[in-house]
Every structure is written in C-alpha cells, then in structure tokens.
Protein backbone atom coordinates (compact mmCIF):
# COMPACT_ATOMS: atom_id res chain seq x y z
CA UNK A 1 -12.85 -10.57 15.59
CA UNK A 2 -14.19 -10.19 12.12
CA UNK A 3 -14.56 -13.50 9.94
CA UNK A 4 -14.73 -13.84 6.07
CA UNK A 5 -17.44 -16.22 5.13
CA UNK A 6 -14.99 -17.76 2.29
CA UNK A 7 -15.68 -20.55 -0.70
CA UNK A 8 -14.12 -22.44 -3.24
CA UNK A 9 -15.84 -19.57 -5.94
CA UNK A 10 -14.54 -17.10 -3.53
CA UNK A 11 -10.84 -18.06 -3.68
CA UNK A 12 -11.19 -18.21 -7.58
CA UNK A 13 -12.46 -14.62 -7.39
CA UNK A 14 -10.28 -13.04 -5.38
CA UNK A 15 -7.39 -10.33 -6.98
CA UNK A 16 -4.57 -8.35 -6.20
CA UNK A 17 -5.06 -4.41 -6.73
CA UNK A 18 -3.73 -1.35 -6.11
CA UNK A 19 -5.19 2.14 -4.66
CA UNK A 20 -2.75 5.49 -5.08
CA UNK A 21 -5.71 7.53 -3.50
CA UNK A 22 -6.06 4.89 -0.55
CA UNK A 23 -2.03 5.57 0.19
CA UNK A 24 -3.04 9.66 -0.19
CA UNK A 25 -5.62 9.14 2.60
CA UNK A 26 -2.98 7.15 5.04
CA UNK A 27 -0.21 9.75 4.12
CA UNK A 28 -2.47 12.55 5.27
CA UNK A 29 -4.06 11.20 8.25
CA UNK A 30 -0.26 9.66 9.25
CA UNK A 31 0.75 14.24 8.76
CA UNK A 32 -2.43 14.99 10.72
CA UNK A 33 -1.56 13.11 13.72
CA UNK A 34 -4.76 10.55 13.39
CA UNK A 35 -2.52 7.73 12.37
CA UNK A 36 0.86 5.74 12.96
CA UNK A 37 3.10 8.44 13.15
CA UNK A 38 5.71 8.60 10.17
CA UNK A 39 9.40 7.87 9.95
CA UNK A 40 10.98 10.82 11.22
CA UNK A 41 13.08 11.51 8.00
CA UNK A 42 9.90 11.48 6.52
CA UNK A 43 7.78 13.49 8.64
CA UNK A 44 10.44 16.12 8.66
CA UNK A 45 10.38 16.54 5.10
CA UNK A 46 6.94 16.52 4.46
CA UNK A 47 5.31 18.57 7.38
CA UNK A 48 6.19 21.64 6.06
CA UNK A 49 4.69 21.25 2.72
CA UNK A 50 1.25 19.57 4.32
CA UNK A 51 1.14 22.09 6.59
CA UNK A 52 1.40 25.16 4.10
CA UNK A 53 -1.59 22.55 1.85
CA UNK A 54 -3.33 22.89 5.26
CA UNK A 55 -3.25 27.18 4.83
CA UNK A 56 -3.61 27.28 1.16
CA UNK A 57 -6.02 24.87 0.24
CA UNK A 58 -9.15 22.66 1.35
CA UNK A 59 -6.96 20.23 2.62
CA UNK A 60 -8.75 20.57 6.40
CA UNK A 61 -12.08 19.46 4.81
CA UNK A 62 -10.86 16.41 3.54
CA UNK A 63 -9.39 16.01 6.78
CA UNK A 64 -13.02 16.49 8.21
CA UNK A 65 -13.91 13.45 6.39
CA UNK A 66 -11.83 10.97 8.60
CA UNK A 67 -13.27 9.48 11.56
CA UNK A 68 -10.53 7.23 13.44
CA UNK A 69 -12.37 3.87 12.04
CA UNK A 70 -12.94 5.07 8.15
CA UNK A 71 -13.78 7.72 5.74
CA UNK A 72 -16.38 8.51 2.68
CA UNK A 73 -16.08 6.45 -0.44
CA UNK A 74 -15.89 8.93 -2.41
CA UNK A 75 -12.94 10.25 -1.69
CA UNK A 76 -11.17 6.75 -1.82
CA UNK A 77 -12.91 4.84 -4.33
CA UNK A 78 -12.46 1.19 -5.18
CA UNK A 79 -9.19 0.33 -7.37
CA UNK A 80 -10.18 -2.00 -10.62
CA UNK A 81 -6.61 -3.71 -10.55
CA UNK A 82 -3.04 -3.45 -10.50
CA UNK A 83 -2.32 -0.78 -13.37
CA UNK A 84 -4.40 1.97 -11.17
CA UNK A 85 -3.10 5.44 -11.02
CA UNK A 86 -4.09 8.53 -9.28
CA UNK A 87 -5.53 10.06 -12.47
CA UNK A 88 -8.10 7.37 -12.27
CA UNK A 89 -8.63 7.95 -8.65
CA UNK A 90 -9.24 11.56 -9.18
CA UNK A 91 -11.51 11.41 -12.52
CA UNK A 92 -13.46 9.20 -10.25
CA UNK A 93 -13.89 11.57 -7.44
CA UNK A 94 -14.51 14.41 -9.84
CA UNK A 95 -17.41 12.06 -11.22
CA UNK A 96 -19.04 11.91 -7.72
CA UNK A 97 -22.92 13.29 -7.17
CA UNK A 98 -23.38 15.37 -5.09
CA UNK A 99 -26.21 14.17 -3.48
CA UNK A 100 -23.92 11.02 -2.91
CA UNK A 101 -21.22 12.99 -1.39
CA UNK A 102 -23.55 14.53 0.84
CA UNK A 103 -24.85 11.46 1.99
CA UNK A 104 -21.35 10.60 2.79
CA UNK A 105 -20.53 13.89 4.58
CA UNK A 106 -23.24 13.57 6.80
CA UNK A 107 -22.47 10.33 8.13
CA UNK A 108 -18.73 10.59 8.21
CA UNK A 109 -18.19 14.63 8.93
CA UNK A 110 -18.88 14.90 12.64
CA UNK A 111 -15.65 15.62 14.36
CA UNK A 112 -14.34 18.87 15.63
CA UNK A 113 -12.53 19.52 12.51
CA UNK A 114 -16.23 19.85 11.06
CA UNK A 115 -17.55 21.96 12.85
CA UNK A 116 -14.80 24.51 11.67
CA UNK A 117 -16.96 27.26 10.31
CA UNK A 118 -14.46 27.18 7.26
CA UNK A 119 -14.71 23.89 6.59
CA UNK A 120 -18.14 23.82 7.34
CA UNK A 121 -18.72 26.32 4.71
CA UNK A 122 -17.22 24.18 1.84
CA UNK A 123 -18.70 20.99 3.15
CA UNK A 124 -22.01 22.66 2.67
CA UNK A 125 -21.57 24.12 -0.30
CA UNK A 126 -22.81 23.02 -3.96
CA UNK A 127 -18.92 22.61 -5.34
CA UNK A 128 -17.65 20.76 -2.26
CA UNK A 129 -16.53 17.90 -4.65
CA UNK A 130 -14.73 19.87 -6.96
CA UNK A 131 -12.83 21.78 -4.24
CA UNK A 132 -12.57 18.26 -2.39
CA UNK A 133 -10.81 16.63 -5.34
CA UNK A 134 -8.43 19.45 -5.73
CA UNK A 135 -7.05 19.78 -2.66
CA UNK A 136 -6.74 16.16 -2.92
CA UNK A 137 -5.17 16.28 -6.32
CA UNK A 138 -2.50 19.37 -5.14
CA UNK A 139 -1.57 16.98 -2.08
CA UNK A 140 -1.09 14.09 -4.41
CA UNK A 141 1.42 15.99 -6.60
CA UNK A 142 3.09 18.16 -3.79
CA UNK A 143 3.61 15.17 -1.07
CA UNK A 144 3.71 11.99 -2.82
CA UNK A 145 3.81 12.04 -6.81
CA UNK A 146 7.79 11.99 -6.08
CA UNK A 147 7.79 9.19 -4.24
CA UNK A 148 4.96 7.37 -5.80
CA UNK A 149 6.82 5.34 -8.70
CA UNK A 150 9.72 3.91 -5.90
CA UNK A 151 6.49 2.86 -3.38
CA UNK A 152 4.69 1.66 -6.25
CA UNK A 153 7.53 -0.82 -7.17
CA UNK A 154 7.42 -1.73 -3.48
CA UNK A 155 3.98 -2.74 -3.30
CA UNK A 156 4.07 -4.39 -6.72
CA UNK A 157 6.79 -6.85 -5.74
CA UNK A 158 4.88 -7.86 -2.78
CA UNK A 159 1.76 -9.12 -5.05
CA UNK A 160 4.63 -11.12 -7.12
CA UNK A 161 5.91 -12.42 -4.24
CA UNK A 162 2.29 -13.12 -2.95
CA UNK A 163 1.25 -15.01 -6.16
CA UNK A 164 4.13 -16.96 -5.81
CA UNK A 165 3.34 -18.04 -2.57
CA UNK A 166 0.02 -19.15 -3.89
CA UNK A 167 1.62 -20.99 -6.60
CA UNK A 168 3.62 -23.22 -4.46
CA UNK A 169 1.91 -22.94 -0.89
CA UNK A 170 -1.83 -22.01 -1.62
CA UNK A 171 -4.01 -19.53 -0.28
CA UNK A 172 -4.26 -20.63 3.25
CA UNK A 173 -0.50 -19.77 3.87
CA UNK A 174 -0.78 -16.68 1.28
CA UNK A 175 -3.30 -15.30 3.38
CA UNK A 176 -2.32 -16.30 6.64
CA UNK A 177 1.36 -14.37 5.70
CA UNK A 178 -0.55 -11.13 5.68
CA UNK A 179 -0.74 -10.49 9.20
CA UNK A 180 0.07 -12.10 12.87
CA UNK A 181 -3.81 -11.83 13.66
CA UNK A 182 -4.66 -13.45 10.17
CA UNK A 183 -5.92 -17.24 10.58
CA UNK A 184 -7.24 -19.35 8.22
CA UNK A 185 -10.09 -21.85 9.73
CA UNK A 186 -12.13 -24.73 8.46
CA UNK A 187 -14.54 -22.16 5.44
CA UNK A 188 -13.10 -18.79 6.59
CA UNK A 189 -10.61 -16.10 6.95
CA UNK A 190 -10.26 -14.77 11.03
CA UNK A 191 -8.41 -11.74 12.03
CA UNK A 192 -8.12 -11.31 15.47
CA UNK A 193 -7.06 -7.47 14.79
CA UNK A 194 -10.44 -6.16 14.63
CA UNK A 195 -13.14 -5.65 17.63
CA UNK A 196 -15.78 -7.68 17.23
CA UNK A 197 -17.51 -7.27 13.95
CA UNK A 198 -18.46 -10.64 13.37
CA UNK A 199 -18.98 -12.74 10.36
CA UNK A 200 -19.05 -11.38 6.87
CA UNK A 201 -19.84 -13.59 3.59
CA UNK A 202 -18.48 -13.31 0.57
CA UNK A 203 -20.78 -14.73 -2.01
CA UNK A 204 -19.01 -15.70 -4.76
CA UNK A 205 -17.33 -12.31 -4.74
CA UNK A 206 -13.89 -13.10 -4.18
CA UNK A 207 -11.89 -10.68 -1.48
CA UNK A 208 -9.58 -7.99 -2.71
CA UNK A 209 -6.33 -7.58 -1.42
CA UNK A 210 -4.43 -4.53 -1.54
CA UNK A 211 -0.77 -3.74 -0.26
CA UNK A 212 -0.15 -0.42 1.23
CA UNK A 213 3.26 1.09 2.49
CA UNK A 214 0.66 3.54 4.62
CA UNK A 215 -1.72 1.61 6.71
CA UNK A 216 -0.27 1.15 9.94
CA UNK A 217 -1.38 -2.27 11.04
CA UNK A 218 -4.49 -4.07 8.83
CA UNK A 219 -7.70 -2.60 7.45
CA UNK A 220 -10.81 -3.79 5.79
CA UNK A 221 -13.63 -2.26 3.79
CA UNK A 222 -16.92 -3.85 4.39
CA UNK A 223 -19.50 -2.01 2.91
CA UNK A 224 -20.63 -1.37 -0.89
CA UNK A 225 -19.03 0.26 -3.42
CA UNK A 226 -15.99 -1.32 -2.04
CA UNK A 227 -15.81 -5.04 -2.84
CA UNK A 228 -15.10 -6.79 0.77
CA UNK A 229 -11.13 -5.85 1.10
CA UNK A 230 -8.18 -6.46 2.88
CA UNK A 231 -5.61 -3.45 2.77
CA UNK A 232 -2.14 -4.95 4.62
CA UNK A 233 1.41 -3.97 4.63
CA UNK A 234 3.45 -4.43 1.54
CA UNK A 235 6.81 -6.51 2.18
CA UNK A 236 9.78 -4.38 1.59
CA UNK A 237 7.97 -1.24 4.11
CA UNK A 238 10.20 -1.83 6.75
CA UNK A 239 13.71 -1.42 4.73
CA UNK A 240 12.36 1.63 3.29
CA UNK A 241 11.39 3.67 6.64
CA UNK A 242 15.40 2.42 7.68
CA UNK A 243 13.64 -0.15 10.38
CA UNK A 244 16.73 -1.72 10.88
CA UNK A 245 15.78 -4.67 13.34
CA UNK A 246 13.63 -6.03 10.85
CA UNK A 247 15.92 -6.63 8.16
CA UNK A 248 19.81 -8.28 7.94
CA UNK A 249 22.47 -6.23 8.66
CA UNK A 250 24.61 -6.13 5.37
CA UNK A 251 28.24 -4.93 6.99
CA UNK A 252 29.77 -8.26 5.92
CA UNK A 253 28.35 -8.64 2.66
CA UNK A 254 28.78 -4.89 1.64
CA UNK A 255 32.69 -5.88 2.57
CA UNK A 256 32.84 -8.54 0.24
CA UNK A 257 30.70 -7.89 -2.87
CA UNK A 258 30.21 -3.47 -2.48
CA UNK A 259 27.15 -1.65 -0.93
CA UNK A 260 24.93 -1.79 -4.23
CA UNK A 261 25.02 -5.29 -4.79
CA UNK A 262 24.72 -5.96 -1.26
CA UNK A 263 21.41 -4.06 -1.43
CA UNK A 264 20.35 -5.79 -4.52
CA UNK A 265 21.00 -8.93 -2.62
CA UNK A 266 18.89 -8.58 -0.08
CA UNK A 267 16.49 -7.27 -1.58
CA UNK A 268 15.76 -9.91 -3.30
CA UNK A 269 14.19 -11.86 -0.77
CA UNK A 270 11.38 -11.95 -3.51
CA UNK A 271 11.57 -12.54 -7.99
CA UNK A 272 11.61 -9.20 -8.72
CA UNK A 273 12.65 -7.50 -12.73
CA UNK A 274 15.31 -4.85 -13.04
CA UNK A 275 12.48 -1.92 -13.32
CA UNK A 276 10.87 -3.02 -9.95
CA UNK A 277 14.59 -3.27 -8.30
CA UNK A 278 15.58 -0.04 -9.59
CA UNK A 279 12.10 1.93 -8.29
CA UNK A 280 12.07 0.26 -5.06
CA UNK A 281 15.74 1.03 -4.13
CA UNK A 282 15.87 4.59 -6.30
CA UNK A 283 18.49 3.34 -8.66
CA UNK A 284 18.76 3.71 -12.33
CA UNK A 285 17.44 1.05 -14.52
CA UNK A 286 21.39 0.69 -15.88
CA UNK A 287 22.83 0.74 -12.84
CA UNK A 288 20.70 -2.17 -11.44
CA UNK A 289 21.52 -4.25 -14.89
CA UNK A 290 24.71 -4.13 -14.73
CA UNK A 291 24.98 -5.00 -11.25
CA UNK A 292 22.23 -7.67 -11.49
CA UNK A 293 24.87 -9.31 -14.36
CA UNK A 294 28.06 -9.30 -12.12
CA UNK A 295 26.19 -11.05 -9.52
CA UNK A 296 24.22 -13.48 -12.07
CA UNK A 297 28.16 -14.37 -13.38
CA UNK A 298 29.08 -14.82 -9.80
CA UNK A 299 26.45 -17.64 -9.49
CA UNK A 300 24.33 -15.46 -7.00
CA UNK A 301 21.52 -15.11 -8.87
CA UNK A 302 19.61 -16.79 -12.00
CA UNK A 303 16.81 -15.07 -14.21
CA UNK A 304 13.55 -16.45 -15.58
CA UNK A 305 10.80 -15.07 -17.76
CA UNK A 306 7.40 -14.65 -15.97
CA UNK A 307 5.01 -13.62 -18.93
CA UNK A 308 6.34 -10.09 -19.89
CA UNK A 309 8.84 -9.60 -17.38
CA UNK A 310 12.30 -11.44 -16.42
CA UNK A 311 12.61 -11.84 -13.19
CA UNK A 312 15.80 -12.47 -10.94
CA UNK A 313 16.09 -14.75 -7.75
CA UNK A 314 18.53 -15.26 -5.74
CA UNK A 315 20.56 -19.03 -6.17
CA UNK A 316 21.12 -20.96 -3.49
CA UNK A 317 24.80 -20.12 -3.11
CA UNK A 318 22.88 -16.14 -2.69
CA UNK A 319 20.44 -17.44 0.18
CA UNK A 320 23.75 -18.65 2.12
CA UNK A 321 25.65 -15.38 1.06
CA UNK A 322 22.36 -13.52 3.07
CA UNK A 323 21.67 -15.91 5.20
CA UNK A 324 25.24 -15.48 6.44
CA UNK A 325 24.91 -11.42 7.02
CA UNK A 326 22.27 -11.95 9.97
C-alpha cells in the first residue's frame, strides 16, 4: 500500500494539471503491448501508423526507456498546470543534459529492447536526446495531435467536475472519488492499488493530480523532478472507448428528444461550457449551442457563469429525464 503523509498546508497546495507527453507515453506503451490494451477501434486505426514510426524512426528507443513500473523523467517531464501543451513538453525534453539523460538511461534502459544493437547505438550516442525528442515529437503529431483537442476537453471537464466536488463535499470525498483503492484516513491518503511502498510525506508540497484518458488503472510519481503525483482516470473515458456497461443506455431518450441532445444530456453528468461539450463529443461549437438552447427552453438545463466560462447543468427535471434512460 503506499500512504501520502498529508497536512492542512498540503491540501492548500495541492493543483490540478495536465501532461500531453504523459498521455504520449501511455498511448505508446498501450501500441507496444506493455500496457492495457486499447479499444479495438482504436488499436486498429492506429497500429499501422505506430508500427511504420516503429521502422522509420527512433521510436524503439524510446520504447527502451519503459520498464513495466516507470520511465526516465526526461522524457515525461512535470506539467506546470492546466494550459500545458505538447510544445512545452517537447522544448523541455529538447532542453535535457545529456549527462542527465544518461543518468536516466542507465537506470531505466535495461530490457531486451535495449540491448537492440540499433537502439543501443542511439542510446549511446552524443545526440540521443535530440533523436529521442523527435521521434517523440513525429508520434505526437502522427498518432494523437488529431485526437488531442476532443481528449483534452475530456480530461478538462473532469478537473471542473473535481473542483466542484471540493467545493461542496471537500477533499476527503474528492480524493477518495479517484479510485476504488483510494481511502482517506485520519492525516493521510491510502491506496491499496500499489505493492507495498509505504509511507510518503508531503511537506507542505501539496500533491498533484493529473487526469489521463491513458493510464490504465492509477499511477504515482514519487521521486524528484516530479512533485509527489497522482495520475487517475479522467471521467468521461469510458463513453469515449464505447464501454457501454458503464454508462446509461440512451434508446428512450434519443426517442423522445433526438440522438444529439440525448448525448448532450448525458453528458452532462458534470458543468461543462459549449467548447468543452463540443471537443469531448466531436461536435461543432454551433451545433452544440443551438442544441444546448432547445434543451435550456425545454427546462432541461440552466447556465451559470464560472469566472470566464458559462457553464451548463442539467435541471432537475434533466436528472429525472437521465435518470429514467437506465
């Protein structure tokens, strides 16, 4: 079991953030077979692409950088906050020393994969960060960059949704909401997921929290640069890799009010704006409005302003409407 050492400073400290280049890593290792395997409508249309990335670039080295448990820093580096975006990721890793990556290679590097004379080779040599970072970079823009702006909307509605359960619950049921294995006792944070790695304390540094629509179960980074993180699965994953069971069926209500707003309906389990609705459910921004207005008129939904952004919820007279389709 590993336990977060937590305090009142702690809980003051802690943030909500991002990390494109964390998803990149989960995305390739999930296409390498090393991780939870993919939806298949996703595997089968991104397979061929990784595995021509694999024959054309120095994709196999960064690869060789994954051990089952974790991976180098440098290749994933800590996200400052929400608004990150791979081209900070990747002038990061560019930035790298390469006596630090080194360091990194030789702890992490030790599988089969790197022991590849090929890869070998690069790992060894004096630009393995630049070639690193650009196989990284090509992968970014040839298997993900697509998708990135309709996952991105994903995992920022979760941290709304996540604040608002702070607002009205507190962190002990914010936290706890993360995962099955999550537990909040008397001064700290226990997840049962993990072997045991025993207690960890915080500090005064807060925890960072990060949702992915990657990781297949719960991870944590421990150890400096990162701050001590949490990486868990955004809300929302499931309807997106079509896991049926885990969401309601909307036959009924896609009879009575049409398939779009039935989607927009349930997806609003969470506030979300009309720019988050339309990424997350690849719709256009005028589409969404105008849908989002019908149903507001209907007495389905009401809007409020949340700093910059109006945000719609579903009314009451919605929850039943929803409620009603499971």
């Amino acid at each position: 079991m590993l336990r977060f050492e937590v305090s009142v400073e702690d809980l003051l400290r802690s943030r909500f953030a991002l990390s494109p280049t964390m998803d990149l890593c989960f995305l390739l290792r999930s296409l390498a077979g090393q991780d939870r395997p993919l939806p298949r409508a996703w595997a089968t249309r991104l397979l061929p692409a990784f595995e021509r990335l694999r024959r054309e670039t120095e994709l196999d080295v960064v690869l060789a950088l994954h051990t089952p448990r974790s991976g180098p820093n440098f290749v994933a580096p800590p996200p400052r906050g929400l608004n990150q975006t791979w081209a900070d990721d990747l002038a990061t890793i560019r930035a790298t020393p390469l006596e630090a990556a080194r360091h990194e290679i030789a702890t992490n590097a030790t599988g089969p994969t790197a022991r590849d004379p090929r890869v070998r080779a690069v790992l060894d040599s004096p630009d393995a960060v630049a070639r690193i970072a650009e196989a990284m970079d090509r992968a970014w823009h040839e298997l993900l960059a697509a998708d990135w702006p309709q996952l991105r909307a994903i995992c920022e509605r979760d941290v709304v949704h996540r604040v608002g359960v702070i607002g009205e619950h507190g962190w002990v049921t914010a936290i706890e909401s993360l995962h099955p294995s999550i537990a909040w006792q008397t001064g700290g944070i226990e997840i049962g997921h993990f072997s045991d790695v025993g207690a960890v304390r915080l500090a005064g540094d807060g925890l960072l929290l990060i949702p992915s629509v990657f990781v297949a179960n719960i991870a944590a980074h421990l150890d400096d640069p990162w701050p001590r993180t949490l990486v868990y699965r955004a809300r929302g994953t499931a309807a997106l890799w079509g896991e049926q069971e885990s969401v309601p069926r909307p036959d009924a209500l896609t009879a009575l009010v049409g398939r779009a707003r039935a989607r927009l309906l349930l997806a609003l389990d969470a506030p979300a704006s009309t720019s988050h609705l339309a990424r997350s459910l690849a719709m256009t921004p005028g589409a969404v409005g105008d849908h989002l207005a019908i149903l507001r008129d209907a007495g389905l939904l009401v809007r409020g302003r949340s700093g910059r952004s109006v945000l719609y919820r579903r009314t009451p007279l919605g929850e039943a409407l929803v409620a009603g389709t499971g």
